[in-house]
PDB file of N, CA and C in Angstrom:
ATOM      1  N   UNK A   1     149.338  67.011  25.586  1.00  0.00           N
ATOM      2  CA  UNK A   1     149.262  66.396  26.892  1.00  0.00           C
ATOM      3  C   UNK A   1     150.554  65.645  27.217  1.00  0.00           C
ATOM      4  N   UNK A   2     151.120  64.906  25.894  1.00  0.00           N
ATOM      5  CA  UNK A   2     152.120  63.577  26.365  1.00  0.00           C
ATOM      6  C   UNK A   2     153.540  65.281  26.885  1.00  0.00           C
ATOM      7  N   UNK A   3     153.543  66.342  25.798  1.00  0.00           N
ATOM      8  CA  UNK A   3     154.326  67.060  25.925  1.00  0.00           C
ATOM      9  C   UNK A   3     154.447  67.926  27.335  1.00  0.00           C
ATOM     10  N   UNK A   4     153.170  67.704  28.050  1.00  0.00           N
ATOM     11  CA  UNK A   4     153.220  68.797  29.007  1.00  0.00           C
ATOM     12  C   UNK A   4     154.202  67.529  30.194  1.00  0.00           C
ATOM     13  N   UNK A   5     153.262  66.751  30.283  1.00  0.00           N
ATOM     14  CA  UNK A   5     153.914  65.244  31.026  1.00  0.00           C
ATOM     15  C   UNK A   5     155.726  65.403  30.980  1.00  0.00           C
ATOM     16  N   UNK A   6     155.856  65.409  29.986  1.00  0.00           N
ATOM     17  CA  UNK A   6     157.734  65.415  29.649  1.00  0.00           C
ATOM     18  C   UNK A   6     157.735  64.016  28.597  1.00  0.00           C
ATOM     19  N   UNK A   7     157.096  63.634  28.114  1.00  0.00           N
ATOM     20  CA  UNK A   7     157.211  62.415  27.155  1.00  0.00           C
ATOM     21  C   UNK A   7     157.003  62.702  26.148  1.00  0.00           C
ATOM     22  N   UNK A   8     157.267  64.292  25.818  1.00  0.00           N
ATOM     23  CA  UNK A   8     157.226  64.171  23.691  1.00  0.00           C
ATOM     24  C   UNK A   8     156.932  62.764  23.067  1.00  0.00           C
ATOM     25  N   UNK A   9     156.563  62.986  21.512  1.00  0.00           N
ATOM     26  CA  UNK A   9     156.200  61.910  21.045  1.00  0.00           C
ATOM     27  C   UNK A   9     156.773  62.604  19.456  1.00  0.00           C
ATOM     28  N   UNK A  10     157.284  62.670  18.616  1.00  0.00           N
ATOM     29  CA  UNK A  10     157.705  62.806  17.398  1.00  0.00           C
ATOM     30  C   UNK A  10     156.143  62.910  16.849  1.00  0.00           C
ATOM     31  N   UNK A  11     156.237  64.139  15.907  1.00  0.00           N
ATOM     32  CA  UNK A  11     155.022  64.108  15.320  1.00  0.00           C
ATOM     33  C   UNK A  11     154.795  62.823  14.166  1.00  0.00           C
ATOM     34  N   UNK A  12     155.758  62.314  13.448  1.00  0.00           N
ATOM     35  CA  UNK A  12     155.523  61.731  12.408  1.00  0.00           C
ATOM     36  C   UNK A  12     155.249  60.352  13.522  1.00  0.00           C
ATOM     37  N   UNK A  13     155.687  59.696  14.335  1.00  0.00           N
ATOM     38  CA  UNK A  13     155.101  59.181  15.242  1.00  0.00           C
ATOM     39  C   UNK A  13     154.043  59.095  15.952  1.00  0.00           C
ATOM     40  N   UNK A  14     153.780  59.936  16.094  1.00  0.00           N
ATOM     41  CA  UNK A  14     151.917  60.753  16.204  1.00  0.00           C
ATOM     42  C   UNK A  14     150.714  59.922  14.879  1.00  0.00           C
ATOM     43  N   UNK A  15     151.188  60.644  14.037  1.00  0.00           N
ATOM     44  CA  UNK A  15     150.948  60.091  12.606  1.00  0.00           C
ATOM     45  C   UNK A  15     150.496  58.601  12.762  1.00  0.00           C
ATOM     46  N   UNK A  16     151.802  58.031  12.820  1.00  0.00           N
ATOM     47  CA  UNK A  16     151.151  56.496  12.666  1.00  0.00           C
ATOM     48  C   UNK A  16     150.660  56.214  13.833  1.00  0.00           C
ATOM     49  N   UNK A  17     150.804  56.187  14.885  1.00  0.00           N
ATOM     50  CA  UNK A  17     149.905  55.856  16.125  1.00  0.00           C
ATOM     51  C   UNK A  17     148.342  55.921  15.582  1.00  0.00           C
ATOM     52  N   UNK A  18     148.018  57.660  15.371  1.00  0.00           N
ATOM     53  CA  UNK A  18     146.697  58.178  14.740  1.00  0.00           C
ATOM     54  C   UNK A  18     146.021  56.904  13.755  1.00  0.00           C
ATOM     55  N   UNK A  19     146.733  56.534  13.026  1.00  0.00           N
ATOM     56  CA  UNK A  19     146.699  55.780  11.238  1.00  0.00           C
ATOM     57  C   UNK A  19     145.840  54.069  12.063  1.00  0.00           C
ATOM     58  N   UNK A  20     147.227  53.740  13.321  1.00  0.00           N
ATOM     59  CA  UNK A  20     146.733  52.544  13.715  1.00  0.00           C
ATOM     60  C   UNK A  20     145.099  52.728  14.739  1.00  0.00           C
ATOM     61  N   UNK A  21     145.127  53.738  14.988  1.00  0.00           N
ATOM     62  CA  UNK A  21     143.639  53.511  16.202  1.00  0.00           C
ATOM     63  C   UNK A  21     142.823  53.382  15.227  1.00  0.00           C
ATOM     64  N   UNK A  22     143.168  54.248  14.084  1.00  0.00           N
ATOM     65  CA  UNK A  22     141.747  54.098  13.101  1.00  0.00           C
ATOM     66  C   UNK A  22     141.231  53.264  12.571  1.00  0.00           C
ATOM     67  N   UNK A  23     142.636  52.580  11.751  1.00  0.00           N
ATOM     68  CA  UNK A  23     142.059  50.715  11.590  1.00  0.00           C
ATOM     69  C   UNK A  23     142.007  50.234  12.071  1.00  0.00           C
ATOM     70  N   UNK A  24     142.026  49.786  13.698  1.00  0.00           N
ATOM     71  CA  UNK A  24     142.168  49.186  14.618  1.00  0.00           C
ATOM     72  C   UNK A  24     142.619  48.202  14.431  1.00  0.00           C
ATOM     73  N   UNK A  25     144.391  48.271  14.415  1.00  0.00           N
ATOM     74  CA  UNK A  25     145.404  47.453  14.120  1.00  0.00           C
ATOM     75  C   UNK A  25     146.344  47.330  15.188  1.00  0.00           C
ATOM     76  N   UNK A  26     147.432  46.655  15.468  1.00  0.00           N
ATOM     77  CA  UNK A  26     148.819  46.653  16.719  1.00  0.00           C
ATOM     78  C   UNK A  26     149.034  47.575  15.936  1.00  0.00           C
ATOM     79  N   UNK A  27     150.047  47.911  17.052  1.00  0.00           N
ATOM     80  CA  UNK A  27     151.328  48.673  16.510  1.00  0.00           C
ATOM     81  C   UNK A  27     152.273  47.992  16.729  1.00  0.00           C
ATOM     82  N   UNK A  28     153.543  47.464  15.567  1.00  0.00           N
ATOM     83  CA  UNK A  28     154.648  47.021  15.910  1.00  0.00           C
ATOM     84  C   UNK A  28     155.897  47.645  15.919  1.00  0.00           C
ATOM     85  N   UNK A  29     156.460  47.813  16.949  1.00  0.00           N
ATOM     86  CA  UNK A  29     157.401  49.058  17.528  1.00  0.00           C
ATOM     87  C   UNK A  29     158.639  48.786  18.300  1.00  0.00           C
ATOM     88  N   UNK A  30     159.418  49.101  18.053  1.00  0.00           N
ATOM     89  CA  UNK A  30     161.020  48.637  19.123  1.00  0.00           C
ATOM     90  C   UNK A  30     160.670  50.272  20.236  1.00  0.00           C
ATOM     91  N   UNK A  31     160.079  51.481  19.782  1.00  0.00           N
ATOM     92  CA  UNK A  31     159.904  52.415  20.559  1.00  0.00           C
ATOM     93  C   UNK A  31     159.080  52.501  22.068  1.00  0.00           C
ATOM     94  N   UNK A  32     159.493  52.548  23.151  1.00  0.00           N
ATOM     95  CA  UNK A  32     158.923  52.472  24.445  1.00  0.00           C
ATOM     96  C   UNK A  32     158.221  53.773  24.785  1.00  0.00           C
ATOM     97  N   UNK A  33     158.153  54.719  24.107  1.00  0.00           N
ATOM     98  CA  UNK A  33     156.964  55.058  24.046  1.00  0.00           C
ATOM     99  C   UNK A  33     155.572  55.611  23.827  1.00  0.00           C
ATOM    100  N   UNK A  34     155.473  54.392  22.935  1.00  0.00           N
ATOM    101  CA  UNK A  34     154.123  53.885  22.399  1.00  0.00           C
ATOM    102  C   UNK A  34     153.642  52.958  23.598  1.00  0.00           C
ATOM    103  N   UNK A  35     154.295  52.597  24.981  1.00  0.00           N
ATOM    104  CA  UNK A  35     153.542  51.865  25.831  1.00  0.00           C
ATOM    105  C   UNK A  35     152.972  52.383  26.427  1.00  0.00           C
ATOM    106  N   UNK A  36     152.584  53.757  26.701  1.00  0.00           N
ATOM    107  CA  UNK A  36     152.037  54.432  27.476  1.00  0.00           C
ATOM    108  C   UNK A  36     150.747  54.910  26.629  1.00  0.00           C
ATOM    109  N   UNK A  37     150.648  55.048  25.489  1.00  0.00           N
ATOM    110  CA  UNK A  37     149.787  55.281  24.458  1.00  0.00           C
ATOM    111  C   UNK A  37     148.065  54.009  24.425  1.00  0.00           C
ATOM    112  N   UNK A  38     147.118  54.653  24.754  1.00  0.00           N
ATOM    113  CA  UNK A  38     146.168  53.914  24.653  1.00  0.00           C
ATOM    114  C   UNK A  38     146.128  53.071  23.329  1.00  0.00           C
ATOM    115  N   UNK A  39     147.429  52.120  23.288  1.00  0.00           N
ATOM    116  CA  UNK A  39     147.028  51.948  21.501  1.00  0.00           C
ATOM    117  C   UNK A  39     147.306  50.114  22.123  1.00  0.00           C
ATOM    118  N   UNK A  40     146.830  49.338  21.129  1.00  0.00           N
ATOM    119  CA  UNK A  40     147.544  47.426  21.227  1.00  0.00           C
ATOM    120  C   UNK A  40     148.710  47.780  20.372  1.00  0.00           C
ATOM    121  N   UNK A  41     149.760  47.971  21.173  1.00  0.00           N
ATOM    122  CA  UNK A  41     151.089  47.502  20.097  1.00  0.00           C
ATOM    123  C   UNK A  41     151.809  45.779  20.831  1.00  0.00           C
ATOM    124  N   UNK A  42     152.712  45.473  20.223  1.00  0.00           N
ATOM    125  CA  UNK A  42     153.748  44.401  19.797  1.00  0.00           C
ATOM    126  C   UNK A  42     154.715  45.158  20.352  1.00  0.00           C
ATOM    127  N   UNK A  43     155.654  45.165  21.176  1.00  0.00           N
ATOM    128  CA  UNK A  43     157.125  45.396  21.386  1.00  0.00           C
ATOM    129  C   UNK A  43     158.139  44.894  21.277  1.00  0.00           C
ATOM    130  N   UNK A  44     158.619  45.221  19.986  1.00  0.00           N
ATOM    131  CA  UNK A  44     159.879  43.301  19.837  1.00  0.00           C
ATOM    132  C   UNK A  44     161.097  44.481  20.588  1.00  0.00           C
TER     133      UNK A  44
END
């Protein structure tokens, strides 16, 4: 979906996104975008 949009996402990036919904943890990330991602991240 993010790929059809034009916002690729790195699979190994995928990965941990996946890792955090499951424990239902932030994500802490300098990457912008993970803001578009239904996830709670931290953006330093």
């Amino acid at each position: 979906m993010l790929k059809k949009n034009g916002t690729p996402i790195p699979e190994n990036d995928m990965w941990i996104a996946a890792t955090c919904k499951k424990l239902n943890v932030p994500l802490l990330t300098q990457d912008k975008h993970f803001e578009s991602e239904k996830l709670r991240t931290l953006i330093s």
